[in-house]
Protein backbone atom coordinates (compact mmCIF):
# COMPACT_ATOMS: atom_id res chain seq x y z
CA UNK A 1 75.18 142.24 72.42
CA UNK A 2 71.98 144.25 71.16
CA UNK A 3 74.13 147.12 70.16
CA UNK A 4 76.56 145.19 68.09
CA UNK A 5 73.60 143.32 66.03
CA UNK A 6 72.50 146.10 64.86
CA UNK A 7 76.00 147.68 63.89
CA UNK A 8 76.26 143.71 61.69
CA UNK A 9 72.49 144.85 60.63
CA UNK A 10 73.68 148.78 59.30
CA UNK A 11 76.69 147.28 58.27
CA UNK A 12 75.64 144.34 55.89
CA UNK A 13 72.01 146.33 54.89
CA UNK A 14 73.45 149.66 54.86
CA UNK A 15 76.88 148.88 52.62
CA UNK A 16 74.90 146.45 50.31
CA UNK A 17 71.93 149.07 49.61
CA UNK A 18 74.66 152.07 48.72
CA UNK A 19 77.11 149.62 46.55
CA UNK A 20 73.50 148.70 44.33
CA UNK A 21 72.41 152.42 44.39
CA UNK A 22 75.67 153.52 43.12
CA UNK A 23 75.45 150.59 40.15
CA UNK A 24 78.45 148.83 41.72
CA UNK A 25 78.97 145.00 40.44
CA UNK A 26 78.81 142.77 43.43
CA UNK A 27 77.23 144.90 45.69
CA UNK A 28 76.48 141.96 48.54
CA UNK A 29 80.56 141.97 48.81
CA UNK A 30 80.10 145.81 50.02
CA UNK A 31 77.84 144.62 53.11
CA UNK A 32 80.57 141.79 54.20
CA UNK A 33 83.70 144.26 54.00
CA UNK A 34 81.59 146.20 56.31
CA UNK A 35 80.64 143.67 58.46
CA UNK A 36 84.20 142.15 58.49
CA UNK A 37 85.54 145.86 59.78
CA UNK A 38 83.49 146.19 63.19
CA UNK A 39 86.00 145.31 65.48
CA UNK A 40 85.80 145.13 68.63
CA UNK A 41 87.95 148.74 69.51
CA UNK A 42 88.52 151.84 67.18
CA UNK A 43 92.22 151.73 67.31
CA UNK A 44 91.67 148.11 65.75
CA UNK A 45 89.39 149.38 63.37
CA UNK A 46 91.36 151.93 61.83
CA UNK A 47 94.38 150.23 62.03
CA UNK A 48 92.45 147.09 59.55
CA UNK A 49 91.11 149.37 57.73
CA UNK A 50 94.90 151.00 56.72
CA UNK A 51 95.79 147.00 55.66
CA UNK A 52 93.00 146.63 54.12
CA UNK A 53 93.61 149.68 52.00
CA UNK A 54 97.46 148.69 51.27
CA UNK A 55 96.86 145.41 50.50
CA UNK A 56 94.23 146.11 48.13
CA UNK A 57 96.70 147.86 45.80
CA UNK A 58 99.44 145.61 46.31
CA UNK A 59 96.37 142.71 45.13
CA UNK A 60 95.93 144.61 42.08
CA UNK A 61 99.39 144.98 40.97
CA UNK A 62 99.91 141.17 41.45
CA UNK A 63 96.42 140.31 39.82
CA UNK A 64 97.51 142.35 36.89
CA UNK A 65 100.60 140.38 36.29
CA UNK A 66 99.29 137.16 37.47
CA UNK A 67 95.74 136.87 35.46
CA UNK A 68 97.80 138.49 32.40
CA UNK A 69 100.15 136.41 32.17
CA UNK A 70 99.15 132.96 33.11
CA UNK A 71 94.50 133.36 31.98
CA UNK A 72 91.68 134.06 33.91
CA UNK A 73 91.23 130.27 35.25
CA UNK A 74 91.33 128.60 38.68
CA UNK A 75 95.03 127.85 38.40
CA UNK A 76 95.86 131.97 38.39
CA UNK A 77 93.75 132.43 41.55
CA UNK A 78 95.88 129.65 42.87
CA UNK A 79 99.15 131.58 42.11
CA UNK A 80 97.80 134.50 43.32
CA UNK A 81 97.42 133.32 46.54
CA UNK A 82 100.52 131.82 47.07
CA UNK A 83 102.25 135.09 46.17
CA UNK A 84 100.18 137.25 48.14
CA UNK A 85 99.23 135.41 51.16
CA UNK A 86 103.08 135.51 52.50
CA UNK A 87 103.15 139.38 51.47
CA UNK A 88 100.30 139.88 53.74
CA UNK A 89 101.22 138.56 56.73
CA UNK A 90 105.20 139.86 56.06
CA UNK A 91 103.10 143.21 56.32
CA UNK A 92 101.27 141.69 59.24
CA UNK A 93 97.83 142.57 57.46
CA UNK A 94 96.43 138.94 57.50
CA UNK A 95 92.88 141.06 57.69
CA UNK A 96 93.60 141.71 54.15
CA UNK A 97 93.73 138.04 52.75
CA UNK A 98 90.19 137.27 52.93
CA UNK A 99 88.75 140.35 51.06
CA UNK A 100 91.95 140.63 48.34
CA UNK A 101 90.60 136.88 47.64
CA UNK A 102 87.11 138.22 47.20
CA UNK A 103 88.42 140.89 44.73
CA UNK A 104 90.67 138.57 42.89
CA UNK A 105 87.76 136.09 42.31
CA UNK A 106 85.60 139.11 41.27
CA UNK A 107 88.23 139.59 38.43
CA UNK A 108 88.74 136.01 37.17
CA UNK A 109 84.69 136.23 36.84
CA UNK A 110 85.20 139.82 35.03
CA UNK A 111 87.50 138.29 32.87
CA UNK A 112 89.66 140.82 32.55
CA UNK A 113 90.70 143.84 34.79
CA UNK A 114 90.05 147.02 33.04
CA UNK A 115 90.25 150.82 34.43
CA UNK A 116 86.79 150.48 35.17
CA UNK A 117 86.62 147.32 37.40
CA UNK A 118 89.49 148.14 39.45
CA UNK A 119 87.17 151.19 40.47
CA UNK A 120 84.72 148.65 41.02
CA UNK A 121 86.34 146.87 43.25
CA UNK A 122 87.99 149.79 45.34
CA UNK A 123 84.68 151.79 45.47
CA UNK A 124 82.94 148.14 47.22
CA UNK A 125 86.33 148.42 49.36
CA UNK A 126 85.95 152.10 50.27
CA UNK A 127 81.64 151.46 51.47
CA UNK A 128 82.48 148.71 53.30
CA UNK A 129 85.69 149.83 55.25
CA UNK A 130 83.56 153.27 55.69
CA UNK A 131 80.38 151.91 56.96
CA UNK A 132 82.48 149.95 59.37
CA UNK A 133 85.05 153.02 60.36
CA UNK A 134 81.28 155.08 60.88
CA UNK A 135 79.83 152.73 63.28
CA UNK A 136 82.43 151.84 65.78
CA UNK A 137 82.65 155.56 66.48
CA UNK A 138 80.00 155.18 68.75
CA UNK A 139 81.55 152.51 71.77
CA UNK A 140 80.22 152.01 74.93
CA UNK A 141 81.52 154.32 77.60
CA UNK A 142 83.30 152.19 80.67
CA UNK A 143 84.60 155.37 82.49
CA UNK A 144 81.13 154.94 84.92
CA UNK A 145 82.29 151.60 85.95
CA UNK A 146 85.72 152.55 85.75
CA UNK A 147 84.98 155.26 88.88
CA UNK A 148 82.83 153.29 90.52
CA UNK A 149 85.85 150.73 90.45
CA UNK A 150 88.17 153.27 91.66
CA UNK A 151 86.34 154.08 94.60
CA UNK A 152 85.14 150.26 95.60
CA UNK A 153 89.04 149.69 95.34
CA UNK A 154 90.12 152.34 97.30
CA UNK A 155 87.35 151.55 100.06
CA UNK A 156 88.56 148.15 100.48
CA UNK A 157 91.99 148.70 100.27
CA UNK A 158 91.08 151.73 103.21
CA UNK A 159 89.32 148.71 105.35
CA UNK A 160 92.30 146.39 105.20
CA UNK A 161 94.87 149.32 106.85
CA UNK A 162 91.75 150.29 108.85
CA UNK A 163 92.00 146.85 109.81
CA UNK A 164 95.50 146.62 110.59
CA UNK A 165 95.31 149.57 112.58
CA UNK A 166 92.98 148.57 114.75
CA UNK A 167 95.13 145.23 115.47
CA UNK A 168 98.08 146.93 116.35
CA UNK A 169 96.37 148.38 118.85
CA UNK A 170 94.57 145.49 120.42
CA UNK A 171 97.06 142.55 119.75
CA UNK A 172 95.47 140.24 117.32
CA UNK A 173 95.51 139.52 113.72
CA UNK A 174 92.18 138.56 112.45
CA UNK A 175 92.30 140.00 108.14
CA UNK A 176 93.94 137.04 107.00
CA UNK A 177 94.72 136.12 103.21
CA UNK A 178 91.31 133.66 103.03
CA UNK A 179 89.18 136.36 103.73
CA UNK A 180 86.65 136.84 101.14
CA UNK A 181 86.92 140.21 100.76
CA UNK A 182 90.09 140.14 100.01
CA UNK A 183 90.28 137.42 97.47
CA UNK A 184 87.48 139.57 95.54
CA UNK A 185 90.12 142.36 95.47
CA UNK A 186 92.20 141.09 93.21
CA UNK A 187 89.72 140.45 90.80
CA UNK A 188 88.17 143.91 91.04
CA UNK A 189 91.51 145.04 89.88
CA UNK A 190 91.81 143.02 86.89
CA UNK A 191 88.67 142.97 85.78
CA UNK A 192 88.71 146.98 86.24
CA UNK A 193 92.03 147.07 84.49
CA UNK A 194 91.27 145.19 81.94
CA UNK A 195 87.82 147.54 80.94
CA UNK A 196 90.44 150.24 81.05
CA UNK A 197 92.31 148.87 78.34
CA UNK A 198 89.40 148.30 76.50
CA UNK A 199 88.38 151.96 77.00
CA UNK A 200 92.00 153.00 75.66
CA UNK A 201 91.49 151.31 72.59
CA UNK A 202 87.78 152.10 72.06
CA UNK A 203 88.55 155.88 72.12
CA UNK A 204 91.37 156.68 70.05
CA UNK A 205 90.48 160.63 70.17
CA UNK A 206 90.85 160.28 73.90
CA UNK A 207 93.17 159.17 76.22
CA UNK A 208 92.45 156.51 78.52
CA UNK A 209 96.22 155.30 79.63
CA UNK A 210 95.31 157.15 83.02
CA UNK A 211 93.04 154.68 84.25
CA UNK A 212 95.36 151.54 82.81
CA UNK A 213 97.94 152.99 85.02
CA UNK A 214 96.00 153.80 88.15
CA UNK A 215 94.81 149.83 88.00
CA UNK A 216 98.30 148.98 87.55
CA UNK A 217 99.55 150.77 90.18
CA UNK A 218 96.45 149.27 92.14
CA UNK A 219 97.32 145.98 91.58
CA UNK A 220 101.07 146.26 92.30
CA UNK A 221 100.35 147.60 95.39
CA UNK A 222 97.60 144.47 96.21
CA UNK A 223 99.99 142.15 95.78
CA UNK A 224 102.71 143.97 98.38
CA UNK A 225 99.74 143.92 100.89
CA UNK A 226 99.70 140.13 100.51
CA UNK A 227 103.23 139.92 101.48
CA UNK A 228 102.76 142.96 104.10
CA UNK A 229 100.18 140.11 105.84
CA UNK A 230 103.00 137.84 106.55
CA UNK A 231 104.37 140.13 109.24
CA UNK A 232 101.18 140.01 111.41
CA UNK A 233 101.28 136.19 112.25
CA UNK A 234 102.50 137.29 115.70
CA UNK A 235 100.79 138.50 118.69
CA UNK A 236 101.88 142.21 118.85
CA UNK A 237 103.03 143.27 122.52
CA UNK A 238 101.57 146.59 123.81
CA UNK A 239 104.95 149.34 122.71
CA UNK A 240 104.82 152.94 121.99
CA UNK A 241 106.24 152.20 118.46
CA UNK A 242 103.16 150.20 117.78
CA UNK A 243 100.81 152.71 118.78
CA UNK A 244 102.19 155.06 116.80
CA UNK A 245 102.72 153.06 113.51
CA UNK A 246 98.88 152.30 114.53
CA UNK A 247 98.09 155.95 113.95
CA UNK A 248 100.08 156.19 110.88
CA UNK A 249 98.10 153.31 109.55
CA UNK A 250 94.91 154.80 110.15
CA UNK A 251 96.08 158.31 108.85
CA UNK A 252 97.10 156.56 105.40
CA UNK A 253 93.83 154.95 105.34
CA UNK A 254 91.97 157.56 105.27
CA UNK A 255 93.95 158.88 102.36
CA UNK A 256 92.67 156.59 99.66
CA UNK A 257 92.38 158.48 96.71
CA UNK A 258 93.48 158.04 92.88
CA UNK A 259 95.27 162.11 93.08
CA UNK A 260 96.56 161.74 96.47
CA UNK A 261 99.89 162.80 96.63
CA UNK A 262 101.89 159.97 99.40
CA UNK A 263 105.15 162.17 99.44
CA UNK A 264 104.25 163.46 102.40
CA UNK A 265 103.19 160.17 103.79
CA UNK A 266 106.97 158.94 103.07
CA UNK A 267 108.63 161.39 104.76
CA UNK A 268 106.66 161.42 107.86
CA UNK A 269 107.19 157.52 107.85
CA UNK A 270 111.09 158.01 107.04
CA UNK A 271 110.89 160.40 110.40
CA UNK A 272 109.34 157.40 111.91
CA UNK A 273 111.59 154.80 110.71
CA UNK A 274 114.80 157.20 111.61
CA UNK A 275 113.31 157.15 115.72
CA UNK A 276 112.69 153.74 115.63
CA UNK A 277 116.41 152.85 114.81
CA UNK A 278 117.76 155.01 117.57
CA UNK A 279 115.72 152.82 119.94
CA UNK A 280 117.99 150.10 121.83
CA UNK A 281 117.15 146.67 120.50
CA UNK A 282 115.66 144.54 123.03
CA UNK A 283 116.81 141.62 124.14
CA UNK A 284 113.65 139.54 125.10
CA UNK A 285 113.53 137.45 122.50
CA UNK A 286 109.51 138.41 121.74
CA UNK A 287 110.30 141.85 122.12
CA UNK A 288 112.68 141.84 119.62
CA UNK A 289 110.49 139.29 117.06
CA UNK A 290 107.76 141.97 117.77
CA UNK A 291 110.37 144.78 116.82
CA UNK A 292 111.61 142.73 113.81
CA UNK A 293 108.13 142.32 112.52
CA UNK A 294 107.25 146.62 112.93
CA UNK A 295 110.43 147.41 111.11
CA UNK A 296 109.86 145.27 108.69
CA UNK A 297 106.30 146.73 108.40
CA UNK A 298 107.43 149.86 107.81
CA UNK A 299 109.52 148.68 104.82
CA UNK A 300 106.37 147.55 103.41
CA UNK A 301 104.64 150.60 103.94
CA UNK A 302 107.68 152.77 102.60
CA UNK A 303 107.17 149.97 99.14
CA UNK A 304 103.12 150.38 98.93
CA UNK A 305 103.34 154.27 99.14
CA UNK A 306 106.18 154.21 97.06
CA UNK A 307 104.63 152.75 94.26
CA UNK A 308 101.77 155.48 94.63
CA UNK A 309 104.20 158.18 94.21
CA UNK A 310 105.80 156.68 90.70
CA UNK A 311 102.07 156.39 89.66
CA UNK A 312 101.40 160.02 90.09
CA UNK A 313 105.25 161.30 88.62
CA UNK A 314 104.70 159.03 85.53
CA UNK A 315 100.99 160.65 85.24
CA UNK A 316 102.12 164.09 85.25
């Protein structure tokens, strides 16, 4: 909040002050170009600023052939408008419209648009779109939060496997989807995600998409662990394949990072899964639930890691 007052401040002081050094006409209109182009990213800055410039010279040509034609009265500024309005938002540049009005009004108060007025105008154009480009090169840097993010993320998401580890091994299922924790995940994840998009766009001289798509691949892989949770309703009976899908767990835990490679995690879980079919299926019928309900949990394991392993290919 205090930084951005005193970009408006620079902006509207700064652009103002230079238009009256340099002698401009209107110099005031300098100061709001400038404080119309602070945006709130860089990428959205420049790209204004380009619309800004386009338009401008497509508002001359029609104010030549407009006021020329038709007189320098209200009526022509009408016209203008409805002939360049729909040309600026066919060029999606609806940024454009307010200060092409500005300039237009400036010439039906010149009276006539001569060499030296058109300079005029682009010269107030150029300060203000300059003074705006100048200060949103200095943003706010996220990537502190965003790592601090990263690693609160990957602790939780360590706990909940931690978690499920430990239940495998003694029978019970107490991380359940109202768990506070839990529900705060999710919105660590989007709110993290979303600051990485704003980083992307603040910094167009350096990329960002890295952290959009590690909070991507985050989130996907929150949302599988809320369906994972549905196969842990059930009392687990004490079974060698347990106990060892219990260690697995806990190995993957422990392996929370944003470069870890989970290839290796797939195949020993693939070796795991491939042992677990040659088993004979039980015929007690909570045996077999139980047995249902560890497959099954594999599955979802082979998903989660899965998703970690497109992450890192599309990264690369």
């Amino acid at each position: 909040m205090l930084l951005l007052t005193f970009k408006y401040f620079i902006a509207v002081v700064g652009a103002t002050l230079l238009a009256s050094q340099l002698s401009l006409d209107f110099p005031t209109s300098a100061g709001v170009i400038a404080m119309l182009s602070l945006l709130r990213t860089q990428k959205q800055t420049f790209y204004v600023a380009w619309k800004r410039i386009l338009t401008a010279v497509i508002g001359v040509i029609i104010c030549l052939i407009v006021f020329n034609v038709l007189g320098y009265h209200i009526a022509s500024l009408g016209i203008f408008e409805l002939i360049f309005i729909p040309i600026a938002l066919m060029l999606k540049a609806k940024d454009g419209i307010v200060v092409n009005t500005v300039i237009a009004m400036h010439y039906l108060s010149y009276g006539v648009i001569s060499p030296e007025n058109i300079m005029n105008e682009m010269a107030l154009l150029g300060i203000g779109i300059g003074f705006g480009i100048v200060l949103n090169l200095h943003m706010p840097d996220h990537e502190p939060y965003l790592k601090s993010a990263q690693e609160e993320i990957e602790e939780t998401m360590k706990q909940f496997f931690l978690s499920i580890s430990k239940e495998l091994q003694e029978m019970k299922w107490v991380y359940g989807p109202d768990d506070i924790a839990f529900k705060a995940l999710e919105q660590k994840i989007k709110k993290a995600k979303s600051k990485a998009l704003r980083a992307q766009e603040n910094f167009i001289f350096s990329d960002r998409q890295d952290y959009v798509s590690y909070f991507q691949m985050r989130l996907d892989q929150f949302y599988w662990m809320l369906y994972m949770q549905q196969h842990f309703e059930k009392i687990f009976v004490t079974q060698k394949e347990a106990m060892a899908l219990s260690s697995f767990t806990y190995e993957m835990a422990h392996q929370f990072t944003p470069d870890n490679d989970a290839s290796l995690l797939l195949l020993e879980l693939k070796g795991m899964r491939e042992d677990f079919l040659k088993k004979d299926i039980p015929k007690e019928m909570m045996i077999f639930e139980n047995y249902a309900s560890l497959f099954q949990f594999m599955n979802d394991l082979e998903i989660f890691l899965t998703l970690k392993v497109k992450y890192l290919e599309k990264d690369d």
